[in-house]
PDB file of N, CA and C in Angstrom:
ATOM      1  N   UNK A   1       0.828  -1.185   0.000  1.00  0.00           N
ATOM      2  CA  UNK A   1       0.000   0.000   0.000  1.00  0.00           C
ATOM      3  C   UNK A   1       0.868   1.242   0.000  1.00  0.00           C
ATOM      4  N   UNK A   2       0.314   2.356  -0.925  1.00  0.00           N
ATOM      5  CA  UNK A   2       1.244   3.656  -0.466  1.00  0.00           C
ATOM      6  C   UNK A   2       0.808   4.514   0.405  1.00  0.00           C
ATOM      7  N   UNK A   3       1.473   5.094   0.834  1.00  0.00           N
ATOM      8  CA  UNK A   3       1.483   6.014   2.105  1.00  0.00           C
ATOM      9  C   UNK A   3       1.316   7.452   1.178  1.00  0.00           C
ATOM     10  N   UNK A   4       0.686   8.162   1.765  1.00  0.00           N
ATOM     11  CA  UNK A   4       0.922   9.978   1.478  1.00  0.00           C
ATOM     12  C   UNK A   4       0.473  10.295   2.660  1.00  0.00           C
ATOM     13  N   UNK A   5       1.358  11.243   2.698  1.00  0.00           N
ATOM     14  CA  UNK A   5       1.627  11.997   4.189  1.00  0.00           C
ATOM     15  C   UNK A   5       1.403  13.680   3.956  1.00  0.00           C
ATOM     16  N   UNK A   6       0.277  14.331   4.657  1.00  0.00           N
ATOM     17  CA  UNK A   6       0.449  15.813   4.134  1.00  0.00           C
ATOM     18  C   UNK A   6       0.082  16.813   5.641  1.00  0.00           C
ATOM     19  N   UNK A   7       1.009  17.360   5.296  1.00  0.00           N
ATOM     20  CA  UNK A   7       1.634  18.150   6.127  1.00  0.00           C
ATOM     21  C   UNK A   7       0.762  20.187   5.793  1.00  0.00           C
ATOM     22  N   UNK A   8      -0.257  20.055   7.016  1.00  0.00           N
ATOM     23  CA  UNK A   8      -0.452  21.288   7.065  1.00  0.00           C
ATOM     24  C   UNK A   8       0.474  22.213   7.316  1.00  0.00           C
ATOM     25  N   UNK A   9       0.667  23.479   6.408  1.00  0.00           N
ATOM     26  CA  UNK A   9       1.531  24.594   7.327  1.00  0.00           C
ATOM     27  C   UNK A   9       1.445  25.913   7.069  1.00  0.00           C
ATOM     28  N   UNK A  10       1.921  27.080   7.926  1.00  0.00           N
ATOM     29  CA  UNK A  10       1.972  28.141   7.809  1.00  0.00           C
ATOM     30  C   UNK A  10       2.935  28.451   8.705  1.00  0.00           C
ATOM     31  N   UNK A  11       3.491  29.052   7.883  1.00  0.00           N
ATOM     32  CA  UNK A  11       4.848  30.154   8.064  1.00  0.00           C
ATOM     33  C   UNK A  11       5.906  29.487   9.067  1.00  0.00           C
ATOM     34  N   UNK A  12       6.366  28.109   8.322  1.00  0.00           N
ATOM     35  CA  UNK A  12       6.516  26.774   8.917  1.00  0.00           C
ATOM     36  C   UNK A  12       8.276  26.898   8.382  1.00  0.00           C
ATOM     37  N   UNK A  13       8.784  27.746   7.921  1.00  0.00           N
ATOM     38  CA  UNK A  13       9.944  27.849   7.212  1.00  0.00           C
ATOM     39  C   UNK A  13      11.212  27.531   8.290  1.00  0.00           C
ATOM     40  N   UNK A  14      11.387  27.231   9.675  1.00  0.00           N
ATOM     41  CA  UNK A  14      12.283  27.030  10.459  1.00  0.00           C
ATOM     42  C   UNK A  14      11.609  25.460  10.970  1.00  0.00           C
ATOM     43  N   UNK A  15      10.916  25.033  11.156  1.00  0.00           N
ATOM     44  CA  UNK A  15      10.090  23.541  11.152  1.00  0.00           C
ATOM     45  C   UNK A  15      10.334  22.397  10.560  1.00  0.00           C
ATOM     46  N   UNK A  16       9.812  23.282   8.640  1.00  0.00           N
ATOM     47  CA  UNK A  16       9.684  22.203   8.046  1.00  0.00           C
ATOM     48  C   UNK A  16      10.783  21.695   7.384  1.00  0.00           C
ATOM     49  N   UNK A  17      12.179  21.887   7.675  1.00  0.00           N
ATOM     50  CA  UNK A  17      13.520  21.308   6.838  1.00  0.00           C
ATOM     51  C   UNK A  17      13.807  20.381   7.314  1.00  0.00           C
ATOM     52  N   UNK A  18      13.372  20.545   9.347  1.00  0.00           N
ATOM     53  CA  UNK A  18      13.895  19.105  10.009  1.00  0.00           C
ATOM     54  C   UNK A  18      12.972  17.727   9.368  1.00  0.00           C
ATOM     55  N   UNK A  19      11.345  18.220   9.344  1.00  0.00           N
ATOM     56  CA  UNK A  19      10.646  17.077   9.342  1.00  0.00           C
ATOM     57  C   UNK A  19      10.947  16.609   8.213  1.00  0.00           C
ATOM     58  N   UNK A  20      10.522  17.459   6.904  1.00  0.00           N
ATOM     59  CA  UNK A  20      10.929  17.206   5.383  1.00  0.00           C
ATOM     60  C   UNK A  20      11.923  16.435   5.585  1.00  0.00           C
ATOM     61  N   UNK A  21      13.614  16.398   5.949  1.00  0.00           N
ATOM     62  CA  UNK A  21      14.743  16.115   5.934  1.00  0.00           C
ATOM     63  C   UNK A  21      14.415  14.812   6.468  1.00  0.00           C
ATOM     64  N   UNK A  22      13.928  14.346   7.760  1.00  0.00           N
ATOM     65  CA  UNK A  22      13.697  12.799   7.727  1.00  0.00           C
ATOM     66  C   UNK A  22      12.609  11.951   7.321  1.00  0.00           C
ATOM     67  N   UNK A  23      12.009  12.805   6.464  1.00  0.00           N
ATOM     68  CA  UNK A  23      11.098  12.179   5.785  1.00  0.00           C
ATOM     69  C   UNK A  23      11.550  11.678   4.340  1.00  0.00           C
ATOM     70  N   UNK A  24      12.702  12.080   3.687  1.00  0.00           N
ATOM     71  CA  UNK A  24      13.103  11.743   2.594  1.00  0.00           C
ATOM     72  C   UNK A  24      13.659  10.565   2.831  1.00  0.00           C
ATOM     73  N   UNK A  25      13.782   9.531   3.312  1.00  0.00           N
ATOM     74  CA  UNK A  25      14.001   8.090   3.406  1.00  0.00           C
ATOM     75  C   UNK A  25      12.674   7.496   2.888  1.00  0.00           C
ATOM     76  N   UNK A  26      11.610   8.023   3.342  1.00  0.00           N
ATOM     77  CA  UNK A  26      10.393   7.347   2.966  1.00  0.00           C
ATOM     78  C   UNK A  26       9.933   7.573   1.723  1.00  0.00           C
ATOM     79  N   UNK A  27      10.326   8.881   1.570  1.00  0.00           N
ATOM     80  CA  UNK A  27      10.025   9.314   0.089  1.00  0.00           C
ATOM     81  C   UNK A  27      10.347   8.787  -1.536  1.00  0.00           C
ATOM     82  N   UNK A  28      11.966   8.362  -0.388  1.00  0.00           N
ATOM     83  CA  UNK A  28      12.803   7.042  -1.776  1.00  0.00           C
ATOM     84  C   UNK A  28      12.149   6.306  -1.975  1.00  0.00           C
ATOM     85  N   UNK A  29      11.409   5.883  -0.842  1.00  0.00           N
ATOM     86  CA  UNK A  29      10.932   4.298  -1.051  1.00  0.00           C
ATOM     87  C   UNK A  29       9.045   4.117  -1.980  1.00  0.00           C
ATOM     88  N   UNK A  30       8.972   5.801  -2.228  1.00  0.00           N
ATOM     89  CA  UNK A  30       7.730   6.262  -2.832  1.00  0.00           C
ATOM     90  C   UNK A  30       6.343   6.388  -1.805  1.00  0.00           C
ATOM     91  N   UNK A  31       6.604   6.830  -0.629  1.00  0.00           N
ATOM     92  CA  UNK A  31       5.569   7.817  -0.020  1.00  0.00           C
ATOM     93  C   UNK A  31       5.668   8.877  -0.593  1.00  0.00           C
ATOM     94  N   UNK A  32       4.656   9.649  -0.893  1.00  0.00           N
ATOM     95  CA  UNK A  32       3.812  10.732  -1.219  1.00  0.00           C
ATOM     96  C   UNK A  32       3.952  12.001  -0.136  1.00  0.00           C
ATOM     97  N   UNK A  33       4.681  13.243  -0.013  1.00  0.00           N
ATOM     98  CA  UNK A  33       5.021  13.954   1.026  1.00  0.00           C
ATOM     99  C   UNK A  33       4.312  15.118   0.149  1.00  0.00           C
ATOM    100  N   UNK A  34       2.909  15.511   0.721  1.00  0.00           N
ATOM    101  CA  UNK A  34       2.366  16.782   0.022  1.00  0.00           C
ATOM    102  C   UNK A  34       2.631  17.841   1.424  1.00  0.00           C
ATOM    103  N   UNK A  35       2.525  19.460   1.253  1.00  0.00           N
ATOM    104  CA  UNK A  35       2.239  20.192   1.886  1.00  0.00           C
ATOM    105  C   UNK A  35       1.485  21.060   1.811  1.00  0.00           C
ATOM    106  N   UNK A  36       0.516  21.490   2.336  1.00  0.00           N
ATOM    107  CA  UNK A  36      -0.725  22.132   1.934  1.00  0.00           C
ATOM    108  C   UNK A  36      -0.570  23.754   3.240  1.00  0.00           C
ATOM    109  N   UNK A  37       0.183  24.842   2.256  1.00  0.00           N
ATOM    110  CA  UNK A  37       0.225  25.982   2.470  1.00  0.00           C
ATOM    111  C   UNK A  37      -1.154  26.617   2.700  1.00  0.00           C
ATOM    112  N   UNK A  38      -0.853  27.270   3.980  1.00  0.00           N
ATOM    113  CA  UNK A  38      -2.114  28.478   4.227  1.00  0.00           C
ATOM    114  C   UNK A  38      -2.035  29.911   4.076  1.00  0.00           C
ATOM    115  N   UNK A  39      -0.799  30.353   2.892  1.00  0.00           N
ATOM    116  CA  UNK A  39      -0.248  31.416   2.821  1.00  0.00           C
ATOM    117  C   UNK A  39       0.739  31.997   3.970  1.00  0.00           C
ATOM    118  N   UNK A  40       1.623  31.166   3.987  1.00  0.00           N
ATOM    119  CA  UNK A  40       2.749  31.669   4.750  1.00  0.00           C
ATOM    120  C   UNK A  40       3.526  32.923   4.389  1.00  0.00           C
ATOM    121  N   UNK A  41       4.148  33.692   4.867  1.00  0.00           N
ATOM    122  CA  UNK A  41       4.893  34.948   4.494  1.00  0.00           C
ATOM    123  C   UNK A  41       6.152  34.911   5.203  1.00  0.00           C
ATOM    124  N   UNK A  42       6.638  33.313   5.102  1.00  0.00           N
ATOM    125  CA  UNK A  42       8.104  33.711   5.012  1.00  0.00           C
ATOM    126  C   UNK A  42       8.389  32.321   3.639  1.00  0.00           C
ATOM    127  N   UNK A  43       9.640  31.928   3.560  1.00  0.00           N
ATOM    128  CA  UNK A  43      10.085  31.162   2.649  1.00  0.00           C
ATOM    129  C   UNK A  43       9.603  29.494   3.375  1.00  0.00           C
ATOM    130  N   UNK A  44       8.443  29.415   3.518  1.00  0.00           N
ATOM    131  CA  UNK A  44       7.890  28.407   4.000  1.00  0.00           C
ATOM    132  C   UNK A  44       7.714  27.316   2.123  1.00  0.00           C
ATOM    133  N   UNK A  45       6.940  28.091   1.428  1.00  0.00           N
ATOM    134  CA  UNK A  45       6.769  27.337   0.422  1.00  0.00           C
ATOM    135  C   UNK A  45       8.122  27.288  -0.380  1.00  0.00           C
ATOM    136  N   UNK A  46       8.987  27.550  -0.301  1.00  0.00           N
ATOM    137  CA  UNK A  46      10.366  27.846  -1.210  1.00  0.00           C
ATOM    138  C   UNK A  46      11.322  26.056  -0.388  1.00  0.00           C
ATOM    139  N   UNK A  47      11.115  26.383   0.728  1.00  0.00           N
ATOM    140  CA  UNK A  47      11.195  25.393   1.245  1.00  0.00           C
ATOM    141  C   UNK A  47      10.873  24.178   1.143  1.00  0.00           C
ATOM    142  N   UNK A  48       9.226  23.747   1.188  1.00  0.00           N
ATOM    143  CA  UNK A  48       8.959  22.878   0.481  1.00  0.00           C
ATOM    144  C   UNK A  48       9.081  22.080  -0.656  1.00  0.00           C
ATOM    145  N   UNK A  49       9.322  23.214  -1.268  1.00  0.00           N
ATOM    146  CA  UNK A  49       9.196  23.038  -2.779  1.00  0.00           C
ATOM    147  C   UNK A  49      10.384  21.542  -3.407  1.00  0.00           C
ATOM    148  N   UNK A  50      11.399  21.983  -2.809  1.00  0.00           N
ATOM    149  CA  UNK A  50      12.967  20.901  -2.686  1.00  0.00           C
ATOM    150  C   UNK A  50      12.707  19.851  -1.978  1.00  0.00           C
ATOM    151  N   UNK A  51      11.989  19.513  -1.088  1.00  0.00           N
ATOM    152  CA  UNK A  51      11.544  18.301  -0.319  1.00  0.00           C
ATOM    153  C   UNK A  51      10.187  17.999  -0.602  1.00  0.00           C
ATOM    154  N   UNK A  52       9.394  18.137  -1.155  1.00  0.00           N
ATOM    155  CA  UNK A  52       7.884  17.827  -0.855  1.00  0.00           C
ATOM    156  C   UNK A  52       7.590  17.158  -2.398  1.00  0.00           C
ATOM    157  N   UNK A  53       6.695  16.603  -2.545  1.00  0.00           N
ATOM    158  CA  UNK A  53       6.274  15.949  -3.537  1.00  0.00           C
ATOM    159  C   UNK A  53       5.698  16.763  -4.530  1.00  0.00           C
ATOM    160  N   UNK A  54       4.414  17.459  -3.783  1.00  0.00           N
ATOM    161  CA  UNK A  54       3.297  18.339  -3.860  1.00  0.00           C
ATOM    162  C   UNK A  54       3.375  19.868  -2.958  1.00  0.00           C
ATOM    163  N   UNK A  55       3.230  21.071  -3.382  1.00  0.00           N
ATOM    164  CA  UNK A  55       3.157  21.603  -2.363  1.00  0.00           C
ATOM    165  C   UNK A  55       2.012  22.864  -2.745  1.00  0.00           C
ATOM    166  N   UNK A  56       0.525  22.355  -2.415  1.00  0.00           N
ATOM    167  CA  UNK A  56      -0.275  22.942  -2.473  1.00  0.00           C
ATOM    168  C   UNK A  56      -0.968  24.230  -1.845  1.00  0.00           C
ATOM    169  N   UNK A  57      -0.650  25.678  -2.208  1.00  0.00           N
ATOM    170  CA  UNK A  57      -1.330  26.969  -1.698  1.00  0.00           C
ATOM    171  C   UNK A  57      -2.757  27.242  -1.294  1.00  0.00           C
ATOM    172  N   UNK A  58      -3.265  26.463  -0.492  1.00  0.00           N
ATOM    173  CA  UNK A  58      -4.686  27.098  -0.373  1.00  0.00           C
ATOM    174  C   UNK A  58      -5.195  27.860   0.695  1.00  0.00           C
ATOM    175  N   UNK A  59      -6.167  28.315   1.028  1.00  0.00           N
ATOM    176  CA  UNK A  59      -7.043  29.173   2.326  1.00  0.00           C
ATOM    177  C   UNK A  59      -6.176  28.665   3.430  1.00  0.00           C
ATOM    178  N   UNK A  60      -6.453  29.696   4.569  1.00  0.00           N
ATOM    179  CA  UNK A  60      -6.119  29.646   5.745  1.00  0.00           C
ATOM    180  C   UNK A  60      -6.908  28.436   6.304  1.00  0.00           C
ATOM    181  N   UNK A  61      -6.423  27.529   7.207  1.00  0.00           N
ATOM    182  CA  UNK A  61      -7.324  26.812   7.978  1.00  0.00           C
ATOM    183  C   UNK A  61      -7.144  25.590   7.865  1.00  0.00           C
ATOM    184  N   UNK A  62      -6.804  25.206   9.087  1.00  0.00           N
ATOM    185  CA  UNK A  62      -6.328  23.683   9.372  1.00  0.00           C
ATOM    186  C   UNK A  62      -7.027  23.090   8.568  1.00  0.00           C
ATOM    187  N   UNK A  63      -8.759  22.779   8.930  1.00  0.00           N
ATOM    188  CA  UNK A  63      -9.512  21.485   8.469  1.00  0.00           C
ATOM    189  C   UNK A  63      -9.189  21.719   6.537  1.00  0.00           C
ATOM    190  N   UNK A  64      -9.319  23.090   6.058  1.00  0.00           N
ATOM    191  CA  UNK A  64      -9.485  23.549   4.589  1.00  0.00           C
ATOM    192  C   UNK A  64      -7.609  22.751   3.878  1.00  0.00           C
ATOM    193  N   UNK A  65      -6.789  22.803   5.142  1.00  0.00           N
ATOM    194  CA  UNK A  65      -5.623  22.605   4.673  1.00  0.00           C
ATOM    195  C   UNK A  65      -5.216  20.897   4.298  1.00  0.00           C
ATOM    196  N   UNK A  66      -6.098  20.451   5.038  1.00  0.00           N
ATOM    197  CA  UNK A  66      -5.898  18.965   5.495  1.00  0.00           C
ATOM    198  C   UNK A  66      -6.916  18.073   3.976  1.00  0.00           C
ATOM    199  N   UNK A  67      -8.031  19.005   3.886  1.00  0.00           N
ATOM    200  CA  UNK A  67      -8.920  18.447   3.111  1.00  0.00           C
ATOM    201  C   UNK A  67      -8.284  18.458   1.907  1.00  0.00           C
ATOM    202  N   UNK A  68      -7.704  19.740   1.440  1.00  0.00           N
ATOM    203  CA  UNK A  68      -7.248  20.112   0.335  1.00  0.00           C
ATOM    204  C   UNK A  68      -5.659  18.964  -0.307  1.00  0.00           C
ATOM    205  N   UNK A  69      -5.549  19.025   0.995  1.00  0.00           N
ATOM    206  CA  UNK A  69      -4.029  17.366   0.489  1.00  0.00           C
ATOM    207  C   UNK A  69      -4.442  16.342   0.712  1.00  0.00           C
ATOM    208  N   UNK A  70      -5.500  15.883   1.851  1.00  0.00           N
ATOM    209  CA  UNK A  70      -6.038  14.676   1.255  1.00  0.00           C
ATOM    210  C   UNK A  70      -6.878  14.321  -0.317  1.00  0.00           C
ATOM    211  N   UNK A  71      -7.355  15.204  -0.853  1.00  0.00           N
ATOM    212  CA  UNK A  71      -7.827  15.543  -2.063  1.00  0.00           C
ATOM    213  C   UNK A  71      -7.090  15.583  -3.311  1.00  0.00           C
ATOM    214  N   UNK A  72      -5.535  15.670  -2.706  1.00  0.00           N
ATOM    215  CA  UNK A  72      -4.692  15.128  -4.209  1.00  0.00           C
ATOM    216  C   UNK A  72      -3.451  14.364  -4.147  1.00  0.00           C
ATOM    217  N   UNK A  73      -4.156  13.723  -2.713  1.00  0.00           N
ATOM    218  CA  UNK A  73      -3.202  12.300  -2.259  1.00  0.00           C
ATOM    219  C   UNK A  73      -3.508  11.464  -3.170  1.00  0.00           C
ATOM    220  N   UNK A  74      -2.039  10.678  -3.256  1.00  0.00           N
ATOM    221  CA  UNK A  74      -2.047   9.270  -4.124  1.00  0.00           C
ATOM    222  C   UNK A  74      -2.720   7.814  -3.760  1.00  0.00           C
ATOM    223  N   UNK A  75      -2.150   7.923  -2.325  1.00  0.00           N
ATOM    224  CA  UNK A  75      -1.823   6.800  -1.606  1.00  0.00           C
ATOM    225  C   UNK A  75      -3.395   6.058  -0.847  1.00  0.00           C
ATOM    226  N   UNK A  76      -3.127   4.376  -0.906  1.00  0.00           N
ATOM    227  CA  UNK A  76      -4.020   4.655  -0.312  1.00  0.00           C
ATOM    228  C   UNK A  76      -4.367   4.733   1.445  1.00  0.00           C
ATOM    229  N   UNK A  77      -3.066   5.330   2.031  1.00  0.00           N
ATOM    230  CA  UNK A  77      -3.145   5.617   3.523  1.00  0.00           C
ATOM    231  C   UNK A  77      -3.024   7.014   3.370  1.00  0.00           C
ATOM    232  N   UNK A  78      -3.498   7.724   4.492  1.00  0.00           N
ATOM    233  CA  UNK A  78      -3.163   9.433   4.737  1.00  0.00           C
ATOM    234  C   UNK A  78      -2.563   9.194   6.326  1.00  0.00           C
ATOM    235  N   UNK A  79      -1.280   9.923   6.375  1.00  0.00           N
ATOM    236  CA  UNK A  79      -0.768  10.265   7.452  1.00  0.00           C
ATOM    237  C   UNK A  79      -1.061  11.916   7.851  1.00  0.00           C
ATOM    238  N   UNK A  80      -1.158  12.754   8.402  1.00  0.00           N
ATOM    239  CA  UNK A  80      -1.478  13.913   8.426  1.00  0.00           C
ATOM    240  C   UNK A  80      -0.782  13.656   9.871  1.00  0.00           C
ATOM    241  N   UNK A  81       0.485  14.990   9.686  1.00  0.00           N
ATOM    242  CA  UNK A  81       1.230  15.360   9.995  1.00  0.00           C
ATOM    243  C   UNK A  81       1.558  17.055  10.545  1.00  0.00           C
ATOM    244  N   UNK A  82       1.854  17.232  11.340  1.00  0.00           N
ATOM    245  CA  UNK A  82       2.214  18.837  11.786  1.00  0.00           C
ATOM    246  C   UNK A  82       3.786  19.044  11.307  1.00  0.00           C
ATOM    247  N   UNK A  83       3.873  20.433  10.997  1.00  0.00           N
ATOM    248  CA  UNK A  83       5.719  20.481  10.756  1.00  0.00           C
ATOM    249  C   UNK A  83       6.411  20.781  12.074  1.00  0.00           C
ATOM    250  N   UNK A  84       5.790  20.714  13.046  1.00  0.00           N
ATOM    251  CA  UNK A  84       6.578  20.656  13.942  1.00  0.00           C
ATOM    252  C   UNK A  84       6.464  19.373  15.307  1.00  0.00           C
ATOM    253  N   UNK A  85       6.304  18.466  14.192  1.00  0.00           N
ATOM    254  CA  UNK A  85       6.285  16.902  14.702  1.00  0.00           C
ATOM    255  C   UNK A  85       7.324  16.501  14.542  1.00  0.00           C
ATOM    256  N   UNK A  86       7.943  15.499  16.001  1.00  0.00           N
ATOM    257  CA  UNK A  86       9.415  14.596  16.151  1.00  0.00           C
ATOM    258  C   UNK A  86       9.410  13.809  16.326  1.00  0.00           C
TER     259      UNK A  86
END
């Protein structure tokens, strides 16, 4: 089964390099690492962009953020993830 894992965030740009960074083991192995931006205003999405699979811009708001990457997940598991999870 594949895994996609999506990661709500905002203005997540000091966060998300650690999680991204050990998440690329899984990623080799073809999990699905989307991130679903709530308009961050620092280099949050610039960030992503080099680690993430997907990295989707939409509305503010957790549930709107979560829906919106489960919605163009591959896999058929969803992990939903915070960027400042260890």
């Amino acid at each position: 089964m594949r895994l996609s894992i999506v990661i709500p965030a905002l203005d997540e740009e000091s966060a998300l390099p650690l999680l991204l960074g050990d998440l690329q083991p899984l990623r080799a192995r073809g999990t699905q690492i989307i991130v679903a931006d709530g308009g961050s205003r620092d280099g949050t999405v610039a960030v992503a962009g080099t680690l993430a699979d997907l990295v989707l811009q939409v509305p503010r708001g957790r549930a709107l953020q979560l829906n919106a990457g489960a919605a163009r997940a591959c896999g058929e598991l969803l992990l939903f993830l915070h960027a400042d999870s260890r």
